[in-house]
C-alpha atoms as a PDB file:
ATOM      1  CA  UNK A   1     -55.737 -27.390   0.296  1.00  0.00           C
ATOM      2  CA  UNK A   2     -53.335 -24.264   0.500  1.00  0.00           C
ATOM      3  CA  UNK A   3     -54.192 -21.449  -1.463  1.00  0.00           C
ATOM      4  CA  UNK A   4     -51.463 -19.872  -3.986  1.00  0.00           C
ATOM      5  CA  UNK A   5     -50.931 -17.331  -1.675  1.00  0.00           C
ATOM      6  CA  UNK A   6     -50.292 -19.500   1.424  1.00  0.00           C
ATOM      7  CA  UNK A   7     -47.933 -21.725  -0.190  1.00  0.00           C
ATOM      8  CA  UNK A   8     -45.588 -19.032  -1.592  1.00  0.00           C
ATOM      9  CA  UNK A   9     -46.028 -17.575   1.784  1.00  0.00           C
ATOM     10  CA  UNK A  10     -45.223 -20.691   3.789  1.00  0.00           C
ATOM     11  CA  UNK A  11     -42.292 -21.282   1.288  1.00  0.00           C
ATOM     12  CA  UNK A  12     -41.463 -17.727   1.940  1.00  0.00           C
ATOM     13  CA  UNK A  13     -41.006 -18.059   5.421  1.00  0.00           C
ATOM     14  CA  UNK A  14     -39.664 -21.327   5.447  1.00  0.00           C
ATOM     15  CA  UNK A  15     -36.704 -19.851   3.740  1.00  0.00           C
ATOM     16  CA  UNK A  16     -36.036 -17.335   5.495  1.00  0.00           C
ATOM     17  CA  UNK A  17     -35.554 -19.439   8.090  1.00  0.00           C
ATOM     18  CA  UNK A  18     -32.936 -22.094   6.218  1.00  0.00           C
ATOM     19  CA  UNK A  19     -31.395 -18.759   5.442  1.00  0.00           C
ATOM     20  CA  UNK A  20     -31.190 -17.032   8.995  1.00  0.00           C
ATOM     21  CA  UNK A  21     -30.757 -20.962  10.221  1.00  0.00           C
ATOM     22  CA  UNK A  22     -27.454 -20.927   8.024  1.00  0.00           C
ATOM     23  CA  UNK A  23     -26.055 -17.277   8.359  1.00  0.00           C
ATOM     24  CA  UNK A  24     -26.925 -17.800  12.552  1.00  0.00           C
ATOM     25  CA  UNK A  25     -24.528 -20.999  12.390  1.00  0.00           C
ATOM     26  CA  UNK A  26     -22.093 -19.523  10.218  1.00  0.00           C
ATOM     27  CA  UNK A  27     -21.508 -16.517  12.002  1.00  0.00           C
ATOM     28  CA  UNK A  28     -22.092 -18.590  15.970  1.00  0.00           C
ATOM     29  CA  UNK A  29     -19.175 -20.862  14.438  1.00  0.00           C
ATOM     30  CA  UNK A  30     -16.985 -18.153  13.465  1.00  0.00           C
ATOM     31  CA  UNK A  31     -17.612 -15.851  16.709  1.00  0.00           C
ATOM     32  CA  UNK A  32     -16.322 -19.525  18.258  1.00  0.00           C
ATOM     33  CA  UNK A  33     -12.833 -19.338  16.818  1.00  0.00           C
ATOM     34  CA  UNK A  34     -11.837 -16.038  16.611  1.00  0.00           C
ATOM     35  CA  UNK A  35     -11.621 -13.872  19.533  1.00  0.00           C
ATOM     36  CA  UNK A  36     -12.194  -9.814  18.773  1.00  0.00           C
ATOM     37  CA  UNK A  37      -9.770  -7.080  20.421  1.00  0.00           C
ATOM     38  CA  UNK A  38      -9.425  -3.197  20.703  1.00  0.00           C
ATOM     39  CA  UNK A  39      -6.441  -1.499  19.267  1.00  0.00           C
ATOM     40  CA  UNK A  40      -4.633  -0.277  22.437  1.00  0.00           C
ATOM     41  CA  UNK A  41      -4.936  -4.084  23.893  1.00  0.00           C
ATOM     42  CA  UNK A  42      -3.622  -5.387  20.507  1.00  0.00           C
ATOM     43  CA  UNK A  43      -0.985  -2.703  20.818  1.00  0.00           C
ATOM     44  CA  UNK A  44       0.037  -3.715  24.714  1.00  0.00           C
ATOM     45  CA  UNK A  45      -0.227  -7.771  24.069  1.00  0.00           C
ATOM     46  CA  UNK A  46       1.797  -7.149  20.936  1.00  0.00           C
ATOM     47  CA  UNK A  47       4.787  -5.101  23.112  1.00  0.00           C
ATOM     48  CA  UNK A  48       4.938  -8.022  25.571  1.00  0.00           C
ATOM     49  CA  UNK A  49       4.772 -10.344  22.698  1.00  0.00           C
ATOM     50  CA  UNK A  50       1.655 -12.295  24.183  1.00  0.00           C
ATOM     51  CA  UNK A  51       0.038 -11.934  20.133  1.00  0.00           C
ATOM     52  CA  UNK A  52       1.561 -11.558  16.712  1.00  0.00           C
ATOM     53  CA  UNK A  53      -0.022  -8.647  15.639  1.00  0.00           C
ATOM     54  CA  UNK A  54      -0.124  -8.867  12.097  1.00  0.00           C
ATOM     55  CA  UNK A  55      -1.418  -5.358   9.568  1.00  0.00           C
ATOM     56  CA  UNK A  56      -2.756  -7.280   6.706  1.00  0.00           C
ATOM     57  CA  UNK A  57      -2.998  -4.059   4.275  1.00  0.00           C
ATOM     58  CA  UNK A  58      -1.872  -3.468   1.386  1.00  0.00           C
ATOM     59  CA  UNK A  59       1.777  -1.581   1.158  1.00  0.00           C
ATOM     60  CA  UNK A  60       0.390   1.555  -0.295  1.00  0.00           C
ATOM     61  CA  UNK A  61      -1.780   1.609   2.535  1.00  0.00           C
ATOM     62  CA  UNK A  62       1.259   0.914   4.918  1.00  0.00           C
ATOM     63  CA  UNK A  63       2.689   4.314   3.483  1.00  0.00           C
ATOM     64  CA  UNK A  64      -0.219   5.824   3.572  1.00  0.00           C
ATOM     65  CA  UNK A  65      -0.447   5.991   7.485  1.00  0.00           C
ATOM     66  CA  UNK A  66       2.347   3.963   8.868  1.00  0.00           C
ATOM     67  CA  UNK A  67       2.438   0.079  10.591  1.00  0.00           C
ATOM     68  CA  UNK A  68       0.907   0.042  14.224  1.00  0.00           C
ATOM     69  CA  UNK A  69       3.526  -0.703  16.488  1.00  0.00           C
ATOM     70  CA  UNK A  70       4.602  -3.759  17.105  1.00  0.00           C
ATOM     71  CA  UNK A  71       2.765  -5.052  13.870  1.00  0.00           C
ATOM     72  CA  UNK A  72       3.833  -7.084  11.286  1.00  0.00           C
ATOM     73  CA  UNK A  73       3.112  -6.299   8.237  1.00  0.00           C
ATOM     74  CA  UNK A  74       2.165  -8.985   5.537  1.00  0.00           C
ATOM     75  CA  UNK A  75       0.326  -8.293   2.400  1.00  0.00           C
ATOM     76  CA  UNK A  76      -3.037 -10.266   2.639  1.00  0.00           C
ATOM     77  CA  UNK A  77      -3.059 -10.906  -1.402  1.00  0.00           C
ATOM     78  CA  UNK A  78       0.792 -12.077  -0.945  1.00  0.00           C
ATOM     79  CA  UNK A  79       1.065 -16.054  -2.092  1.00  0.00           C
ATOM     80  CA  UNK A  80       3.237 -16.311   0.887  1.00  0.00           C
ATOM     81  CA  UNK A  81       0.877 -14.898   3.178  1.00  0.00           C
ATOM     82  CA  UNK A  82      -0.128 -17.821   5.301  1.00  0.00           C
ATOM     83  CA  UNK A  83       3.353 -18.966   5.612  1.00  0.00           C
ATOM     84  CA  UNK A  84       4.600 -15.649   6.178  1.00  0.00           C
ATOM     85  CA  UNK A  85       2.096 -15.746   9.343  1.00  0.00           C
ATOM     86  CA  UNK A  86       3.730 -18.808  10.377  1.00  0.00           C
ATOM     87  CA  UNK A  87       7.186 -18.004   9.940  1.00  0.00           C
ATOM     88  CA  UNK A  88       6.317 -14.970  12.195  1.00  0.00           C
ATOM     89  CA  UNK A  89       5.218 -16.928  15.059  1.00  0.00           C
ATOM     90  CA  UNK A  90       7.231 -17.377  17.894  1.00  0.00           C
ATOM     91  CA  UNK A  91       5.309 -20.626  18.525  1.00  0.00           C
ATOM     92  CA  UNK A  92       2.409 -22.393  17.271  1.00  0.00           C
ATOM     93  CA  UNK A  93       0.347 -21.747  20.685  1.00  0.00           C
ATOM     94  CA  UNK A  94       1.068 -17.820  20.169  1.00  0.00           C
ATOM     95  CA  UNK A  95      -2.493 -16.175  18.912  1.00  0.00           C
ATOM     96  CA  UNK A  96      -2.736 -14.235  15.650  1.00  0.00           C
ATOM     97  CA  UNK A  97      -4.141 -11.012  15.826  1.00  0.00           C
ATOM     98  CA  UNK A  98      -5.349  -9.174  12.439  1.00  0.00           C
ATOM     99  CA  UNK A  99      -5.701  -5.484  11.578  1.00  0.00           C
ATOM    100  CA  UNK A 100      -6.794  -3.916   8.214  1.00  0.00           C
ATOM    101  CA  UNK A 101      -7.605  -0.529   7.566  1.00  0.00           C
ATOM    102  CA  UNK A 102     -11.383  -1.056   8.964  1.00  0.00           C
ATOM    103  CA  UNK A 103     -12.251  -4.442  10.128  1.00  0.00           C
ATOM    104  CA  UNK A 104     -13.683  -5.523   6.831  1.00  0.00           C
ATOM    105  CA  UNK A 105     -10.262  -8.083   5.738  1.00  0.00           C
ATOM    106  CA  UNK A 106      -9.908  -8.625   9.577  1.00  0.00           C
ATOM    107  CA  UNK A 107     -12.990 -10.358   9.536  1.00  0.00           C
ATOM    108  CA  UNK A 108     -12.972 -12.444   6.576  1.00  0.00           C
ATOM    109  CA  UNK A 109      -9.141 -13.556   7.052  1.00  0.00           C
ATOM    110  CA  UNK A 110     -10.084 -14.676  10.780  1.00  0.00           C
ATOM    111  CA  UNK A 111     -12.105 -17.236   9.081  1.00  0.00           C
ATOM    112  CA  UNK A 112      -9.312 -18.434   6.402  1.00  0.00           C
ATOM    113  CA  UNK A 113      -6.430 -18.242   9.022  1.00  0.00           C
ATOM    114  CA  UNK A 114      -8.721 -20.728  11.374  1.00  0.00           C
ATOM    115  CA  UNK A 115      -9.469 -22.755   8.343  1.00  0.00           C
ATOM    116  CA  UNK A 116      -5.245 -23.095   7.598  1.00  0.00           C
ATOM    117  CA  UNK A 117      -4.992 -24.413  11.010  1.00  0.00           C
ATOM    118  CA  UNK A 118      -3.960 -21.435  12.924  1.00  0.00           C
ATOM    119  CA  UNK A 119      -5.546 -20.698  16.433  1.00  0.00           C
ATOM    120  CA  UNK A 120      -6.597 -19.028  18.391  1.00  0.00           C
ATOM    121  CA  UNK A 121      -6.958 -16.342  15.772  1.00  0.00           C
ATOM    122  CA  UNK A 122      -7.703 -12.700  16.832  1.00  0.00           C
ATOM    123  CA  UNK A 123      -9.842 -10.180  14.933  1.00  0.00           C
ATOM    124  CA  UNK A 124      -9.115  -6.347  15.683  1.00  0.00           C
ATOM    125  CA  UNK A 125     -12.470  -4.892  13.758  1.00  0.00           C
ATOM    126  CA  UNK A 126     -11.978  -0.932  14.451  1.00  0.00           C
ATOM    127  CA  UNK A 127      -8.607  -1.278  12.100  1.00  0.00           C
ATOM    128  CA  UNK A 128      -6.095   1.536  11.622  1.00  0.00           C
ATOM    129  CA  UNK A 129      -8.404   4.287  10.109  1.00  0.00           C
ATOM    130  CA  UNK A 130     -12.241   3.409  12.675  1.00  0.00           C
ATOM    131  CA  UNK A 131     -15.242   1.165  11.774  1.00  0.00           C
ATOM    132  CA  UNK A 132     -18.549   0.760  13.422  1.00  0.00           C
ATOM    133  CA  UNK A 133     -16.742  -1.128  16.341  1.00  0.00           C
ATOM    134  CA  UNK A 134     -15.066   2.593  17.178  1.00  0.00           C
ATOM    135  CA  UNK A 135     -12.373   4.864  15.973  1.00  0.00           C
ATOM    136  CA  UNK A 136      -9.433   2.722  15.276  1.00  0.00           C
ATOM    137  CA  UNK A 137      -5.599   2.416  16.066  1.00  0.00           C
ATOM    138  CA  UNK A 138      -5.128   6.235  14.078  1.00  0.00           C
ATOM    139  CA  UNK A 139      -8.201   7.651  16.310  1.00  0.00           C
ATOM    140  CA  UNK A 140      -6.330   6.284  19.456  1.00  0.00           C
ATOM    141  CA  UNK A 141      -3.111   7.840  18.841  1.00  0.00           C
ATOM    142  CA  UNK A 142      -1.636   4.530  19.022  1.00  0.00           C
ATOM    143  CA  UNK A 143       2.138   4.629  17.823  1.00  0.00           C
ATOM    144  CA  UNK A 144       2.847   3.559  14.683  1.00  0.00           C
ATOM    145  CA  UNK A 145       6.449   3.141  12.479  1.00  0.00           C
ATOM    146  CA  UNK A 146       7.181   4.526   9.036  1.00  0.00           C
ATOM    147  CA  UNK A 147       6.732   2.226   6.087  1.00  0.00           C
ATOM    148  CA  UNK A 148       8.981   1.150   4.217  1.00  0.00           C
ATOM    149  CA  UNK A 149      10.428  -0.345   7.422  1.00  0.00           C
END
């Protein structure tokens, strides 16, 4: 018979692993479907028109430092938001690529643009203003146009 202390200890460990189990297929699914990219190649694809490169900020933030280039810039809390993406497309095959300010709404709308259907779907995490993944589209000297456009 298990002690008190084994059991909670067994049950312990047990879920930690139905908890790493989940977060390790959650995250190994998402890594699946979207793709991740650097600034200055979101920034060349998006001049040759090989991505729709869109700045999912908010239009303060727009002001605040100016659209990247060759971005398109579409409120992420808009209603219109997913059809706005769609309407921006040239085609359905052309990828999506997402920027925020640092790589925090990049991340999570990857998911909810793969969920609407859209793919491939592209995820640039250092943003406009730097993140962990590295300094960002600002930090890069990457061009970017006044808002409002």
């Amino acid at each position: 018979m298990l002690s008190r202390r084994s059991f909670l200890t067994l049950g312990g460990a047990a879920a930690l692993g139905i908890a790493g189990y989940t977060a390790a297929s959650f995250w190994g699914a998402r890594a699946k479907e979207a793709l991740v990219m650097a600034p200055d190649e979101a920034h060349r694809a998006a001049a040759r028109g090989e991505i729709l490169l869109v700045d999912i900020r908010r239009p303060d933030e727009w002001s605040d430092t100016g659209i990247g280039e060759f971005a398109v810039p579409l409120d992420l809390r808009s209603d219109g938001f997913i059809a706005g993406i769609l309407a921006a497309q040239e085609n359905k095959a052309q990828p999506v690529a997402v920027i925020c300010a640092r790589g925090v709404r990049s991340a999570r709308t990857t998911l909810r643009l793969v969920e609407a259907g859209i793919s491939p779907v592209i995820d640039v995490p250092e943003g406009m203003l730097g993140s962990r993944a590295g300094p960002g589209w600002l930090a890069r000297h990457l061009p970017t146009v006044s808002y409002p456009l």
